[in-house]
C-alpha atoms as a PDB file:
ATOM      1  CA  UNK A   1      83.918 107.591 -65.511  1.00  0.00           C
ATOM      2  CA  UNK A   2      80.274 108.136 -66.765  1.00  0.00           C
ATOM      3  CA  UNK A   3      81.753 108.988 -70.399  1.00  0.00           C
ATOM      4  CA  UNK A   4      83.780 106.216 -70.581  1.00  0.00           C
ATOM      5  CA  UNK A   5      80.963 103.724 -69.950  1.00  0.00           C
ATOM      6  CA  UNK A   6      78.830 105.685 -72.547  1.00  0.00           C
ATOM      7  CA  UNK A   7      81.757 105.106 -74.932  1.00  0.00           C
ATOM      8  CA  UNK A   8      81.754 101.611 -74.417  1.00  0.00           C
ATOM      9  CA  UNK A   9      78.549 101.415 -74.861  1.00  0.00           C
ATOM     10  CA  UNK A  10      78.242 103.105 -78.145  1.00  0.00           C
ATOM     11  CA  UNK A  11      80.741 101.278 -79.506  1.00  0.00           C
ATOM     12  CA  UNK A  12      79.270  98.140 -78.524  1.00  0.00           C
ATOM     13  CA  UNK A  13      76.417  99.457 -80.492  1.00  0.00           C
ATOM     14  CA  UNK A  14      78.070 100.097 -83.339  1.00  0.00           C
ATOM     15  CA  UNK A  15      79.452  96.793 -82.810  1.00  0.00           C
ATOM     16  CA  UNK A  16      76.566  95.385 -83.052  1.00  0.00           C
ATOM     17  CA  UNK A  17      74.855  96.788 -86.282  1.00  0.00           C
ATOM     18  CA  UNK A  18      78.420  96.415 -88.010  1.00  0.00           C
ATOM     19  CA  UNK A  19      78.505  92.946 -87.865  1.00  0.00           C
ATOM     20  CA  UNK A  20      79.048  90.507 -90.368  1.00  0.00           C
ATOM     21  CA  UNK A  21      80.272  93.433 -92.793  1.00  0.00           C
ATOM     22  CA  UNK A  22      83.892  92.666 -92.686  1.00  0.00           C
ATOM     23  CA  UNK A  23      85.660  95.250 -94.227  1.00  0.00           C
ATOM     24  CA  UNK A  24      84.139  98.139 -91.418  1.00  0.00           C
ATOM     25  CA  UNK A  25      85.956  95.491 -89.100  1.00  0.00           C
ATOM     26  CA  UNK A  26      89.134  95.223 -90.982  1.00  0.00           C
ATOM     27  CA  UNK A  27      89.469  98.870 -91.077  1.00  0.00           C
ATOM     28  CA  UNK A  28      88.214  98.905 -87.708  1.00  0.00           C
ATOM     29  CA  UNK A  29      91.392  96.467 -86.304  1.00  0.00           C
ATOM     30  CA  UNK A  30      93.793  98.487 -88.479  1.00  0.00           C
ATOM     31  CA  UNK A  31      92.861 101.558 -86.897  1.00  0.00           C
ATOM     32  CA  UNK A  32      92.679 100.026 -83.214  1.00  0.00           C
ATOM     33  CA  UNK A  33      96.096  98.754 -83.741  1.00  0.00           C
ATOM     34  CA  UNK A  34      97.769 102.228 -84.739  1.00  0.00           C
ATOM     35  CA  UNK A  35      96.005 103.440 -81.973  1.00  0.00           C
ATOM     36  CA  UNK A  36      98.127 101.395 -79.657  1.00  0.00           C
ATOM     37  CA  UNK A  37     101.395 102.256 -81.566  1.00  0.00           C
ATOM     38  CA  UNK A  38     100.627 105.463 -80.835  1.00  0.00           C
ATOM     39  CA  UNK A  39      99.680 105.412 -77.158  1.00  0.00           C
ATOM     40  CA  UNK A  40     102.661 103.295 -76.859  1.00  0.00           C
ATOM     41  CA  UNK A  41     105.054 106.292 -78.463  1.00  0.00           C
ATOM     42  CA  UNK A  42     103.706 108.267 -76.500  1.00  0.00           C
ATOM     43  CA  UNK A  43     104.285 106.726 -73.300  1.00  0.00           C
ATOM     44  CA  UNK A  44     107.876 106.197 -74.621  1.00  0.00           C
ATOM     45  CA  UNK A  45     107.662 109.930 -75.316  1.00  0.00           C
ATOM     46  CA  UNK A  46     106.481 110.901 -71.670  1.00  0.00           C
ATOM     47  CA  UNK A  47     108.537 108.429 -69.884  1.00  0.00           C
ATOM     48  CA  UNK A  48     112.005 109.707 -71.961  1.00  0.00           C
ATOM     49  CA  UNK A  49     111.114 113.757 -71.261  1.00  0.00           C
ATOM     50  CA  UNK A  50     110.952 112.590 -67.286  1.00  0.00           C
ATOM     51  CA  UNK A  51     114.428 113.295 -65.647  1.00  0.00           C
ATOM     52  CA  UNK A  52     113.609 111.599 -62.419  1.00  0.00           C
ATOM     53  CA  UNK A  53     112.850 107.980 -64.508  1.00  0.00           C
ATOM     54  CA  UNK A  54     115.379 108.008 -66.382  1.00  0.00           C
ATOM     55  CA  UNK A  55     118.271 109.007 -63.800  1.00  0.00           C
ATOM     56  CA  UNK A  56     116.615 105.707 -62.098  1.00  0.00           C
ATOM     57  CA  UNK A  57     116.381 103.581 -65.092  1.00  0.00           C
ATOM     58  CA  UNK A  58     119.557 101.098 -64.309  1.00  0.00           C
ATOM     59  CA  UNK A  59     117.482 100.617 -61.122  1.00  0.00           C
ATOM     60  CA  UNK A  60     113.840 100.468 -62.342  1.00  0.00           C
ATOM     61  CA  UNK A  61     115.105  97.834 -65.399  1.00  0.00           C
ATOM     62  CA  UNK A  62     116.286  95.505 -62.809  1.00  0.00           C
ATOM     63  CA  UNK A  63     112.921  95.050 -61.111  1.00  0.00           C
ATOM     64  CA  UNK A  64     110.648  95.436 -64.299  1.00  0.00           C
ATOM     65  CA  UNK A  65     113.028  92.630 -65.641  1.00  0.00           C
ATOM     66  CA  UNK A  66     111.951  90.377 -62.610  1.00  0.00           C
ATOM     67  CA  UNK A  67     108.218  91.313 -63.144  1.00  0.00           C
ATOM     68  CA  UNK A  68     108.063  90.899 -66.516  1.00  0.00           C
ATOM     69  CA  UNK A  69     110.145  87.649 -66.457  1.00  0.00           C
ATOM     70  CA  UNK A  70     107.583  86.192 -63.501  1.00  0.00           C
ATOM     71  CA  UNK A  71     104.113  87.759 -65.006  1.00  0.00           C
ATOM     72  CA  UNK A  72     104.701  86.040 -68.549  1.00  0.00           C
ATOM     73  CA  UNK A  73     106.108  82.603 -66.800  1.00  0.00           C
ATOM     74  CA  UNK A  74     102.523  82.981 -64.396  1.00  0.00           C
ATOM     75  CA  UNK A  75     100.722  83.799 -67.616  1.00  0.00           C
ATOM     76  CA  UNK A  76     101.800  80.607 -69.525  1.00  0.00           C
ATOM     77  CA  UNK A  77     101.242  78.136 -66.522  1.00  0.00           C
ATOM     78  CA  UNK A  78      98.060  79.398 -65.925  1.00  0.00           C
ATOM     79  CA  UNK A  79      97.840  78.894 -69.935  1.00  0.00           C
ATOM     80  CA  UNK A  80      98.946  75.569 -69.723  1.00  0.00           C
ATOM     81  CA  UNK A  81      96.441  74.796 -67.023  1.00  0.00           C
ATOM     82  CA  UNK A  82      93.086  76.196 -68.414  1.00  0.00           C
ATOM     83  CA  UNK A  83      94.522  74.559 -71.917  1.00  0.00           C
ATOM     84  CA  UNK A  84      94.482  70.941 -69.520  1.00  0.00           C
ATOM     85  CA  UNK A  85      91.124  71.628 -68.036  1.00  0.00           C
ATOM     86  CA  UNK A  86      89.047  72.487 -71.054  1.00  0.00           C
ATOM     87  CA  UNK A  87      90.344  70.080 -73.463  1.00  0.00           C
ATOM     88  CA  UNK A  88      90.026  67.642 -70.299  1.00  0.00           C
ATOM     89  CA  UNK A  89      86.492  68.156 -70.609  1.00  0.00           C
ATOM     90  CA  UNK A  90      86.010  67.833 -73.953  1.00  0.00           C
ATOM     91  CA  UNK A  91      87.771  64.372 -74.677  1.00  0.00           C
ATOM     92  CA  UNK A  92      85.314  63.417 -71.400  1.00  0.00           C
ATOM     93  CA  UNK A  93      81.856  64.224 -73.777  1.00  0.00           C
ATOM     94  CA  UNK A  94      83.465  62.730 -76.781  1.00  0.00           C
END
């Protein structure tokens, strides 16, 4: 745990003297986003070599259908409703 909150704070360092020089950030993004097509194959790659999920995937796809369907329609009505109460406030100090 202790090297992960050094890494963070390194890179929020690094962070820190690199900005305003925007092509260390583009390159920066580009390589944060392969990152997570990677880790993403990966888990693809971990969770297809694992007998036991896969013999339970007809199962398991039910259920993650119903989480994912209520987590994104929670997500945008709690959108909607921060989106109401900020801009609420704002028209109020115009």
């Amino acid at each position: 745990m202790l090297e992960i909150l050094v890494l963070m704070a390194l890179g929020m360092l690094v962070g820190y003297i690199l900005r305003g020089k925007q092509k260390a950030i583009s390159g920066i993004e580009k390589a944060i986003l392969w990152s997570i097509f990677l880790l993403l194959f990966f888990l693809g790659l971990s969770i297809g070599g694992n007998e036991v999920i896969m013999a339970s995937l007809p199962s398991l796809g039910l259920n993650a259908l119903i989480i994912t369907l209520g987590g994104v329609a929670g997500s945008i009505i709690a959108a909607w409703a921060l989106w109401k109460l900020v801009f609420k406030k704002v028209r109020r100090e115009e």
